[in-house]
Protein backbone atom coordinates (compact mmCIF):
# COMPACT_ATOMS: atom_id res chain seq x y z
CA UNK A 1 73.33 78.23 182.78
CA UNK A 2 70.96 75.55 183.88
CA UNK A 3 70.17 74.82 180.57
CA UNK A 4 73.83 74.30 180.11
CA UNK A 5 74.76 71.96 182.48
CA UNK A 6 71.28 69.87 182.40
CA UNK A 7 72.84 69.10 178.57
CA UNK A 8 76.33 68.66 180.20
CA UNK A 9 74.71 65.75 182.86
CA UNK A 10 72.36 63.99 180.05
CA UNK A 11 75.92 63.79 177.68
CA UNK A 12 77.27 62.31 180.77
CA UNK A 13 74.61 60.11 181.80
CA UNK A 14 74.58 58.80 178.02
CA UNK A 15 78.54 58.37 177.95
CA UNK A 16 78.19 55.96 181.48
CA UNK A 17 75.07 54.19 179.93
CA UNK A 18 77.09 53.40 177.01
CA UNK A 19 80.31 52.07 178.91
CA UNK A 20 77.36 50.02 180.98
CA UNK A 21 76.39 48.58 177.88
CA UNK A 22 79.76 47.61 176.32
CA UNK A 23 79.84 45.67 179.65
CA UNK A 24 76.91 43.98 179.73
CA UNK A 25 77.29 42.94 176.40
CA UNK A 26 80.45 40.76 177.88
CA UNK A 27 78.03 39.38 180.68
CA UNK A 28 75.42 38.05 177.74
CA UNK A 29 77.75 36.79 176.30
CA UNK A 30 79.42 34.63 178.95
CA UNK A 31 75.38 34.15 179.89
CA UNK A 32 74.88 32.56 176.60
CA UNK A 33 78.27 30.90 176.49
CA UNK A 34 79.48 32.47 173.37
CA UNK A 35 82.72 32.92 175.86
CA UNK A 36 84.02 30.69 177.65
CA UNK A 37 85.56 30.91 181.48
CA UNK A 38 89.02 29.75 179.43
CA UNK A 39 88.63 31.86 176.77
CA UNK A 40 87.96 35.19 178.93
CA UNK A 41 90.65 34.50 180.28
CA UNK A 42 93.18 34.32 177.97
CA UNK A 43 91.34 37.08 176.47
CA UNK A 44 92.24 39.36 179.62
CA UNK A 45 95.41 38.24 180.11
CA UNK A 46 95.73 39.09 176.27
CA UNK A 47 94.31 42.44 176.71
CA UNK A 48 97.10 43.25 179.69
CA UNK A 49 100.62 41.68 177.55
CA UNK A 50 99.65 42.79 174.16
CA UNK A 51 96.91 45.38 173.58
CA UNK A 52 97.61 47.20 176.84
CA UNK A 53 101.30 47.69 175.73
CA UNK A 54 101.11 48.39 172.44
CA UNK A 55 98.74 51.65 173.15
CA UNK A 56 100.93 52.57 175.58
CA UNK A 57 103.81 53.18 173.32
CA UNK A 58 101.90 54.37 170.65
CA UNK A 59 99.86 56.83 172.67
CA UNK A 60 103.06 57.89 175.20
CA UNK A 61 105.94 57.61 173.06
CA UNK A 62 105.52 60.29 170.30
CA UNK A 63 105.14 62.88 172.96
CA UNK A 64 106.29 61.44 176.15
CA UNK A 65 110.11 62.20 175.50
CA UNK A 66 109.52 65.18 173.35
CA UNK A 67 111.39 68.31 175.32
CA UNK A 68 108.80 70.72 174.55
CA UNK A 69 105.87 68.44 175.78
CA UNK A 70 103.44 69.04 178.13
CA UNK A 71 104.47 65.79 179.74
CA UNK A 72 106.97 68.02 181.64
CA UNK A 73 104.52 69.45 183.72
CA UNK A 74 102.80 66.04 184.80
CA UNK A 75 104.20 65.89 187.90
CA UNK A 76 100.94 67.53 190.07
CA UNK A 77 98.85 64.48 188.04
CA UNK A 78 101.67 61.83 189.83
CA UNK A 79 101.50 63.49 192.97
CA UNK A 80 97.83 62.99 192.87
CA UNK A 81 97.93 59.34 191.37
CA UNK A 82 100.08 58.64 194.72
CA UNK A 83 97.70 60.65 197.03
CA UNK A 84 94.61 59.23 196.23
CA UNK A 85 94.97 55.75 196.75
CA UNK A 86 96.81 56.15 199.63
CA UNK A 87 93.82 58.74 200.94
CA UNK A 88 91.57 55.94 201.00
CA UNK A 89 93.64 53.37 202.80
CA UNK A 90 93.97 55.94 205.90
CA UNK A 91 89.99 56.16 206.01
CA UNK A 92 89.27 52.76 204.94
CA UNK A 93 91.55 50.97 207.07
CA UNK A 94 90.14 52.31 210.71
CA UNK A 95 86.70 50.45 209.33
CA UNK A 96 88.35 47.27 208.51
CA UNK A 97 90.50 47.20 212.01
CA UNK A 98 87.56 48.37 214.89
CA UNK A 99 84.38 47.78 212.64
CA UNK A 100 85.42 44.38 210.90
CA UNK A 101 84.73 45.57 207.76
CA UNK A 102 86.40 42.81 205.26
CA UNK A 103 90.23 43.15 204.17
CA UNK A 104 89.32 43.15 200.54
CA UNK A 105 87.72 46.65 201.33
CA UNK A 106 91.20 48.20 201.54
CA UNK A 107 92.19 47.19 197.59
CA UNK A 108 88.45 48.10 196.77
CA UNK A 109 88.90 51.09 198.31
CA UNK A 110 92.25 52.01 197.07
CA UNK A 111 92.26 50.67 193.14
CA UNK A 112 89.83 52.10 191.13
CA UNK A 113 89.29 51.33 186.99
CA UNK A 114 92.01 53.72 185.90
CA UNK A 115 92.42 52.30 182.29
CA UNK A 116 89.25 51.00 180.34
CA UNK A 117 86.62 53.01 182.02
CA UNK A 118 88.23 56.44 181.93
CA UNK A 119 89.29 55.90 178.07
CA UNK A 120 85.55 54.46 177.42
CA UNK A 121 84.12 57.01 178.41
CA UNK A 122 86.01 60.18 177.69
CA UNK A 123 85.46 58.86 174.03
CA UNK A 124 81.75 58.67 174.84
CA UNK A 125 82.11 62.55 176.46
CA UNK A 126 83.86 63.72 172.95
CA UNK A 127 80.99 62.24 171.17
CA UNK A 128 78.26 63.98 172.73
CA UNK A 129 80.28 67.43 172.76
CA UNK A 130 80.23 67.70 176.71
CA UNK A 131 84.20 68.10 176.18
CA UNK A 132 84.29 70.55 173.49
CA UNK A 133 85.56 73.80 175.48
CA UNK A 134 88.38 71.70 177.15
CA UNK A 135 89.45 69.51 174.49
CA UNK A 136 88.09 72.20 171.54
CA UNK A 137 86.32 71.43 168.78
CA UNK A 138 88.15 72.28 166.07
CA UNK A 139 91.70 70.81 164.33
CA UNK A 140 93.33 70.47 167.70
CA UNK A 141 90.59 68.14 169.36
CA UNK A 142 92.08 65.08 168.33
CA UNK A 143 95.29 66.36 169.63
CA UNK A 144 93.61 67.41 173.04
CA UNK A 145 91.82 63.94 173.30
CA UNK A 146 95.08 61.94 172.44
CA UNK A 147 97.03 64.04 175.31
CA UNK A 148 93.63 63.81 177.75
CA UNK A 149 94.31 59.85 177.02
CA UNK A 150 97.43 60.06 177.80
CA UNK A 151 97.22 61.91 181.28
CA UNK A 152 94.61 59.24 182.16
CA UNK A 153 97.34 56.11 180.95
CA UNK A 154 99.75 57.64 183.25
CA UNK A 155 97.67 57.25 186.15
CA UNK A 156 96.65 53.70 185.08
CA UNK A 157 100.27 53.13 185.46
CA UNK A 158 100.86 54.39 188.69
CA UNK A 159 97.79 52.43 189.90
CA UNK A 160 98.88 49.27 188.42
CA UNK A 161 102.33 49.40 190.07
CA UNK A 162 100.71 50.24 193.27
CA UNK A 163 98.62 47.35 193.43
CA UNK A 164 101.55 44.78 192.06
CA UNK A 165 103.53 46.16 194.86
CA UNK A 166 101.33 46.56 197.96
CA UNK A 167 97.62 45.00 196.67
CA UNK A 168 98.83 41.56 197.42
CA UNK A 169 100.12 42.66 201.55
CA UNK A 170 96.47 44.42 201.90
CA UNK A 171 95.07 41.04 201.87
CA UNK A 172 97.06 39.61 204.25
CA UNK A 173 95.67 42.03 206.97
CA UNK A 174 94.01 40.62 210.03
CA UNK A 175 91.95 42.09 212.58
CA UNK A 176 94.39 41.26 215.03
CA UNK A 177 97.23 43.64 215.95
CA UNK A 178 99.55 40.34 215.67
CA UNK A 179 99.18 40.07 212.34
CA UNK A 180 98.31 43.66 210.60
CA UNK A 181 102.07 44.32 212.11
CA UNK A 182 103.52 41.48 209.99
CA UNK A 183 105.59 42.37 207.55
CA UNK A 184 105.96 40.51 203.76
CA UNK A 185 110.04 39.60 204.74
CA UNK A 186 108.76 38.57 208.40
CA UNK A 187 105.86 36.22 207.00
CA UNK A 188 108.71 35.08 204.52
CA UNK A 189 111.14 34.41 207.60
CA UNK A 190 108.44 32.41 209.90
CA UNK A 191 108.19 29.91 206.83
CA UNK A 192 111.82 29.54 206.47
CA UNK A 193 112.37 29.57 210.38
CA UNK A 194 109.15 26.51 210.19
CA UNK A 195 111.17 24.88 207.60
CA UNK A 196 114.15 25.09 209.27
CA UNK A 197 112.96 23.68 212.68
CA UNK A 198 111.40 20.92 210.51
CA UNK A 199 114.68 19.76 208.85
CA UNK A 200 116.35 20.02 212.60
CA UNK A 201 113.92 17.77 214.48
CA UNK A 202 114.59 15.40 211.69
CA UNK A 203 117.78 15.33 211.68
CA UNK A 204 118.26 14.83 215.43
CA UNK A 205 115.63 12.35 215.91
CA UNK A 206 117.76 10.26 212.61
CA UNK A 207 121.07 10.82 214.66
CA UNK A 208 122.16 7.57 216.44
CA UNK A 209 125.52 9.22 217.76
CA UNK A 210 125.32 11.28 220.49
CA UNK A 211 127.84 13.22 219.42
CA UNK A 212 125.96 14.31 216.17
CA UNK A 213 123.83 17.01 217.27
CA UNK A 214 126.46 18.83 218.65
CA UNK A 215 128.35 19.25 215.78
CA UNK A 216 125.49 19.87 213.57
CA UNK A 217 124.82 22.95 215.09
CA UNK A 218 126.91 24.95 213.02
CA UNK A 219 125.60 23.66 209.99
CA UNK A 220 121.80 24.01 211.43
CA UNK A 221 122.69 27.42 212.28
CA UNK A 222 124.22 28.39 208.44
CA UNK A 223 121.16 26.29 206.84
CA UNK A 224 119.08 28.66 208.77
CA UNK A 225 120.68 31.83 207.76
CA UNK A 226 120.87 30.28 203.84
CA UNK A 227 117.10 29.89 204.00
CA UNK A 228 116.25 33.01 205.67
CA UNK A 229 118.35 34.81 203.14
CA UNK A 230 117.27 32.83 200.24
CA UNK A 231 113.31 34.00 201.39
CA UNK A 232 114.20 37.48 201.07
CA UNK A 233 115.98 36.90 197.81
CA UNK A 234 112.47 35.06 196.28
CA UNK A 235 110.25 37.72 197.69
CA UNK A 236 112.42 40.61 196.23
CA UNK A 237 112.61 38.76 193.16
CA UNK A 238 108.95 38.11 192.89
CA UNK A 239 108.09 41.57 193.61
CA UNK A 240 110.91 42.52 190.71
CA UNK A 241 109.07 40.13 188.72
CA UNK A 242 105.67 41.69 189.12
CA UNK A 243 106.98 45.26 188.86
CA UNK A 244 108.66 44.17 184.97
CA UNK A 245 105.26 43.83 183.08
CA UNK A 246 104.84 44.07 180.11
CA UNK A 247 102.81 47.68 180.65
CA UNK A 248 105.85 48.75 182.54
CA UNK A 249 108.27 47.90 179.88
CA UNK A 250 106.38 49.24 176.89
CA UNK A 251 106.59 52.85 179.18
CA UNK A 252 109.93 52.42 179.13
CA UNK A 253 110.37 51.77 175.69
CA UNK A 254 108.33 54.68 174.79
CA UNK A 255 110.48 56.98 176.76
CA UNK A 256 113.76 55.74 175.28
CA UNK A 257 112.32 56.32 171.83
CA UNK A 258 110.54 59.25 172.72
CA UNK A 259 113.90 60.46 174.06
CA UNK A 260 115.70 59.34 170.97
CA UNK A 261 115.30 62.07 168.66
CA UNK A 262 116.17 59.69 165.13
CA UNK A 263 114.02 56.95 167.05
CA UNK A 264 111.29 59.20 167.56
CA UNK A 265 111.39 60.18 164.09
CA UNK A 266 111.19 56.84 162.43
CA UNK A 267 108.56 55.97 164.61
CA UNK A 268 106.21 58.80 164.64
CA UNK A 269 107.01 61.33 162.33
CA UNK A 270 105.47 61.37 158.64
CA UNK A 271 107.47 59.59 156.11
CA UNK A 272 108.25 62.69 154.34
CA UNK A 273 109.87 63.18 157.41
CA UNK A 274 111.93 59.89 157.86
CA UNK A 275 108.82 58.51 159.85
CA UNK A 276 109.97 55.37 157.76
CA UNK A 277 108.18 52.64 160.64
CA UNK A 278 105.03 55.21 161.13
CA UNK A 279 102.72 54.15 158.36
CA UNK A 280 102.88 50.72 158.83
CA UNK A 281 104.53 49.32 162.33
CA UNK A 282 103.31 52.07 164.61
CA UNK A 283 99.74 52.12 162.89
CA UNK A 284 99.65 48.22 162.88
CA UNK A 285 100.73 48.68 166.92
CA UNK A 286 97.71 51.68 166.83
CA UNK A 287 95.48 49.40 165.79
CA UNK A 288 96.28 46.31 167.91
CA UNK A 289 96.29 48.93 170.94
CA UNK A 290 92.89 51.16 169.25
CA UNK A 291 90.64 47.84 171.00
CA UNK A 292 91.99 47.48 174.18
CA UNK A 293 89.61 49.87 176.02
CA UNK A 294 86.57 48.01 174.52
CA UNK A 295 87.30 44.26 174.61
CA UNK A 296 88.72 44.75 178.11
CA UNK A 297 85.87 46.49 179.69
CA UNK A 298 84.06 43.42 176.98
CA UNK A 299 85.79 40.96 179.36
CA UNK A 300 85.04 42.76 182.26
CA UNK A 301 81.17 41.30 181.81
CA UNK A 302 81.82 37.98 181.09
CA UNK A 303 84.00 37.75 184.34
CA UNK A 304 81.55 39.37 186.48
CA UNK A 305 79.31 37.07 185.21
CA UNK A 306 81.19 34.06 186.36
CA UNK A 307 82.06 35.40 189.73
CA UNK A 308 77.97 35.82 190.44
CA UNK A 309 77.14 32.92 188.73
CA UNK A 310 80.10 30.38 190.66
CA UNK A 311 78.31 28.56 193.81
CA UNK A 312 81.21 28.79 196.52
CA UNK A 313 82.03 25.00 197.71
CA UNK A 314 80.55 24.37 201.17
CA UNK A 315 83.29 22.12 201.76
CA UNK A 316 86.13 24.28 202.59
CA UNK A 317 89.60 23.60 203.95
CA UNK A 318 89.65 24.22 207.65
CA UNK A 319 92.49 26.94 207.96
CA UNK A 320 95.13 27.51 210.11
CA UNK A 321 94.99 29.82 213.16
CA UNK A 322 98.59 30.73 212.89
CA UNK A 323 99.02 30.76 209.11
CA UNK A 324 95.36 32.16 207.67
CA UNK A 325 94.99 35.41 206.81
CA UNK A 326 91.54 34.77 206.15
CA UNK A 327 88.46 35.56 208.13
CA UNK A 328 84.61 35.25 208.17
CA UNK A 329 84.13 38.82 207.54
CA UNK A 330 85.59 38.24 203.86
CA UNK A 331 83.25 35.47 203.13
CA UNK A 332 79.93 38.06 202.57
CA UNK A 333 79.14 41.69 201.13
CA UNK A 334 76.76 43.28 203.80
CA UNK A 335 75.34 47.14 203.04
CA UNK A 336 77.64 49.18 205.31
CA UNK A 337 81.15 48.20 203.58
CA UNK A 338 78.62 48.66 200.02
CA UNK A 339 78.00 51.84 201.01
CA UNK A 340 81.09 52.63 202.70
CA UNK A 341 82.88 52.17 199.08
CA UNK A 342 80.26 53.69 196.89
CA UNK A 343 80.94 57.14 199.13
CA UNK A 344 84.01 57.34 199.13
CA UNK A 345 84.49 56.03 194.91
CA UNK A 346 81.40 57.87 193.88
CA UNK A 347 81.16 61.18 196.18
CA UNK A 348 83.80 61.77 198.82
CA UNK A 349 87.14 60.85 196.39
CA UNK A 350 85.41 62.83 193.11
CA UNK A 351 84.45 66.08 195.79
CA UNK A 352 87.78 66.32 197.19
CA UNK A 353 89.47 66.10 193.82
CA UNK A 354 87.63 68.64 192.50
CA UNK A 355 87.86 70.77 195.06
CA UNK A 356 91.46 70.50 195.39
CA UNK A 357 91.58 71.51 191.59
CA UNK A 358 89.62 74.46 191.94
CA UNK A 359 91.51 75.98 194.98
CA UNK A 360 94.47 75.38 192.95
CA UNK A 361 93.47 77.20 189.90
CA UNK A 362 92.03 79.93 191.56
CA UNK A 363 94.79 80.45 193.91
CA UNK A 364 97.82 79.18 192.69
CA UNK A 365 99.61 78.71 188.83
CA UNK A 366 100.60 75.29 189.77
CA UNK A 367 98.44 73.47 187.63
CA UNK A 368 99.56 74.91 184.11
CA UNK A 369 97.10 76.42 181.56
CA UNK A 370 96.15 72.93 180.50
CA UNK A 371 92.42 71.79 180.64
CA UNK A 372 92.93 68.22 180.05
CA UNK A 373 95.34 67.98 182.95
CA UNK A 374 92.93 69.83 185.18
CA UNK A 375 90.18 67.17 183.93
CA UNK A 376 92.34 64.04 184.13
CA UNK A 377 93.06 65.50 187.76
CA UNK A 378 89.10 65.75 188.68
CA UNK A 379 88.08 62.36 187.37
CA UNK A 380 90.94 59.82 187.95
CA UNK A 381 90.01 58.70 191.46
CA UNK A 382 86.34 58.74 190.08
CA UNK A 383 84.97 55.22 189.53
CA UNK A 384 84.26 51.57 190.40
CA UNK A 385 86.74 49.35 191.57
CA UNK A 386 89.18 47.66 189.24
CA UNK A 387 88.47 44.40 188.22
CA UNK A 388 91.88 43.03 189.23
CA UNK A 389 90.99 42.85 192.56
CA UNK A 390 89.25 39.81 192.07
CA UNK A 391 92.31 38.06 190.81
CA UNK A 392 94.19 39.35 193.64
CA UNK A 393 91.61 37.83 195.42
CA UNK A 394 91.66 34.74 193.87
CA UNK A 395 95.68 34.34 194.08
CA UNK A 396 96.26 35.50 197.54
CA UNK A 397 94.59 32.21 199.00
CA UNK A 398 91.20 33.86 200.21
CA UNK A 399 87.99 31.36 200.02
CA UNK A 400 85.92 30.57 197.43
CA UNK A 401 83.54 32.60 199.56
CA UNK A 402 85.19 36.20 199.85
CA UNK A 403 85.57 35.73 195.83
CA UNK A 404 82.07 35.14 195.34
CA UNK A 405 81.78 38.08 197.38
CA UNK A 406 84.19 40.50 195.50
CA UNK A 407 82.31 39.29 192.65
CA UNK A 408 78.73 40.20 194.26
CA UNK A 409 80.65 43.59 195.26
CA UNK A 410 82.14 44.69 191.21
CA UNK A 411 78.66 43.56 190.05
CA UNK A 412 76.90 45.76 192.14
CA UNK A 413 79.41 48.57 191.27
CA UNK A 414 79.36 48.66 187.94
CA UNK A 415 75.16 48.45 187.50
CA UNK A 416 75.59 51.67 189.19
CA UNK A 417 78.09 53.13 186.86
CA UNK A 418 76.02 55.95 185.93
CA UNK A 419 76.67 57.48 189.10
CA UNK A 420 79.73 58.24 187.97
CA UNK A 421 77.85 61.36 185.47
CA UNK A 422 77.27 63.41 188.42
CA UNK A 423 81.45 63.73 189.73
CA UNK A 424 81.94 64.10 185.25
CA UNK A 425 79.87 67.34 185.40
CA UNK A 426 81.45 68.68 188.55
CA UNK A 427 84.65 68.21 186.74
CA UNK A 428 83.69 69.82 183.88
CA UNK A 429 81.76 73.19 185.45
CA UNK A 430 84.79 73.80 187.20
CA UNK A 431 87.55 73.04 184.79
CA UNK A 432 85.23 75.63 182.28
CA UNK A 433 84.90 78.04 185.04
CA UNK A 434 88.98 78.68 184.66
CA UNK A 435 89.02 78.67 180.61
């Protein structure tokens, strides 16, 4: 037994070193400037609205729709995709309201890497055989794998609509009760309101009749209730906006041909079974999706890279008491919030997941007779933050400072990837205990 699992943590330990290394190989480049700032980022945003998209509806839609697919049974995976990251807000939050812990600690906390990581290195795990008694090893482990990839791109999408939706407000939090009870529409209404009271004192310090400001009430009055409505409208809008990605809609897609029963058939079936787009648009769309794992976590490095590497301007703008949502605490990475996240990602968030898995297959029938849906449930809130924190950084209006900062704080959490093999053989002792 000890045998066993001291070749089950070395497979792991060699599947984390080799997702380090894909990384790092991003951050030589950009060190060497074989990649530049502009180019990594059109890479990325490439990687998100085309390779992103086109492996989800390859690897969803040819069993996503399907009535006899295990897909049916996902729903204690979603549960658990909506638990987790809401688990960590509840304990992290407390820290960043009485101990001053920075705001970007909540998204840190919350979003892990659900997508690149997780694929990276369950490819590394099948490799090295670790997975062989829950994916097999025979025919069907290619099968097992595609439908353990699967389980794992579901939870990527719950995690990316939970940070378009609320990563952006988490931001926004003070460490004042003022302003951590501000709502999005009620930030969106003071503008318009400050707008409004602009274009009033304006127009009654222009009026030269006195009889002009009394009948421009009414009008004042409807401008202000255009305004405030129109404010609602743009946030909602936005937020639609966000929520319509491209990942979204090629989900979508794959459900509607996965649902299709002729669709699904032209699509994914053999040609000797009418599969007459299989063998060349869905394998072109296979292949364009087959890199995104790699080049992503590629451009990953080279980001990190920049972030560590950018000196933050010492000339900063002097902000506003009543408008900033910024603070001092988010301009510098100290060792308590550090350590703080690397618990909870690395120890607390992998032990409770686990746990909750085994309770549930030893007492209850709730979780299926699936392995790879017991193993996509023990790992998925395992992990480093996502890297799109620092661009929700970057766009929510935080200093140059707290982004140097996030950067300092990835960096730091990804040279300890390896971590990450301990939780991996947890996850797989237990999920082999039930088999």
């Amino acid at each position: 037994m000890s045998t066993s699992l001291g070749i089950t943590l070395l497979s792991s330990f060699q599947s984390s070193l080799s997702v380090l290394l894909t990384l790092s190989y991003g951050l030589v480049a950009a060190k060497y400037k074989l990649l530049s700032p502009a180019a990594s980022s059109q890479v990325a945003r490439l990687c998100i609205q085309l390779f992103l998209p086109a492996l989800l509806f390859t690897s969803l839609g040819s069993e996503l729709g399907s009535s006899d697919s295990d897909f049916n049974k996902i729903w204690p995976l979603l549960i658990w995709s909506l638990t987790y990251p809401t688990l960590c807000l509840s304990l992290t939050y407390p820290l960043v309201r009485y101990l001053h812990f920075p705001t970007w600690c909540l998204p840190a906390a919350a979003f892990n890497n659900a997508t690149s990581l997780p694929l990276l290195l369950i490819q590394a795990l099948a490799s090295t055989g670790a997975l062989d008694r829950i994916v097999g090893s025979d025919s069907s482990q290619s099968q097992n794998l595609q439908r353990l990839r699967n389980y794992l791109l579901m939870n990527a999408m719950v995690s990316n609509a939970l940070t378009f939706t609320i990563g952006p407000r988490l931001l926004r939090l003070s460490h004042s009760p003022k302003s951590t009870s501000m709502t999005l529409d009620e930030e969106s209404l003071r503008d318009a309101r400050a707008r409004t009271d602009d274009a009033t004192r304006f127009s009654l310090a222009d009026s030269s009749d006195e009889r002009q400001p009394l009948l421009a009430r009414h009008p004042i009055s409807s401008s202000n209730s255009i305004q405030s409505n129109f404010s609602r409208f743009r946030a909602s809008f936005h937020l639609l906006e966000c929520l319509l990605n491209p990942p979204l809609v090629a989900v979508v897609l794959a459900i509607s041909v996965g649902r299709t029963e002729i669709l699904r058939r032209i699509f994914f079936e053999t040609p000797e079974r009418g599969g007459i787009f299989n063998a060349w648009l869905t394998k072109s769309m296979e292949n364009v999706g087959g890199v995104f794992s790699t080049v992503q976590l590629f451009v990953v490095g080279s980001k990190l890279y920049e972030g560590m590497m950018a000196t933050p301007s010492e000339k900063t703008a002097i902000p506003d008491s009543e408008h900033s949502f910024d603070i001092p605490q988010n301009s510098k990475l100290t060792l308590v919030p550090f350590l703080w996240l690397v618990f909870l990602r690395f120890l607390l968030m992998p032990t409770l997941a686990t746990s909750a898995v085994y309770i549930l297959l030893s007492r209850t029938s709730l979780l299926g007779q699936d392995p790879t849906l017991w193993f996509a449930i023990a790992i998925v809130a395992t992990g480093p933050p996502a890297s799109r924190i620092a661009a929700l950084v970057d766009l929510s209006g935080l200093s140059e400072k707290a982004q140097h900062s996030v950067a300092r704080l990835l960096a730091g959490f990804y040279l300890i990837t390896p971590l990450i093999s301990f939780p991996i053989v947890a996850a797989i002792v237990v999920c082999e205990r039930f088999l």
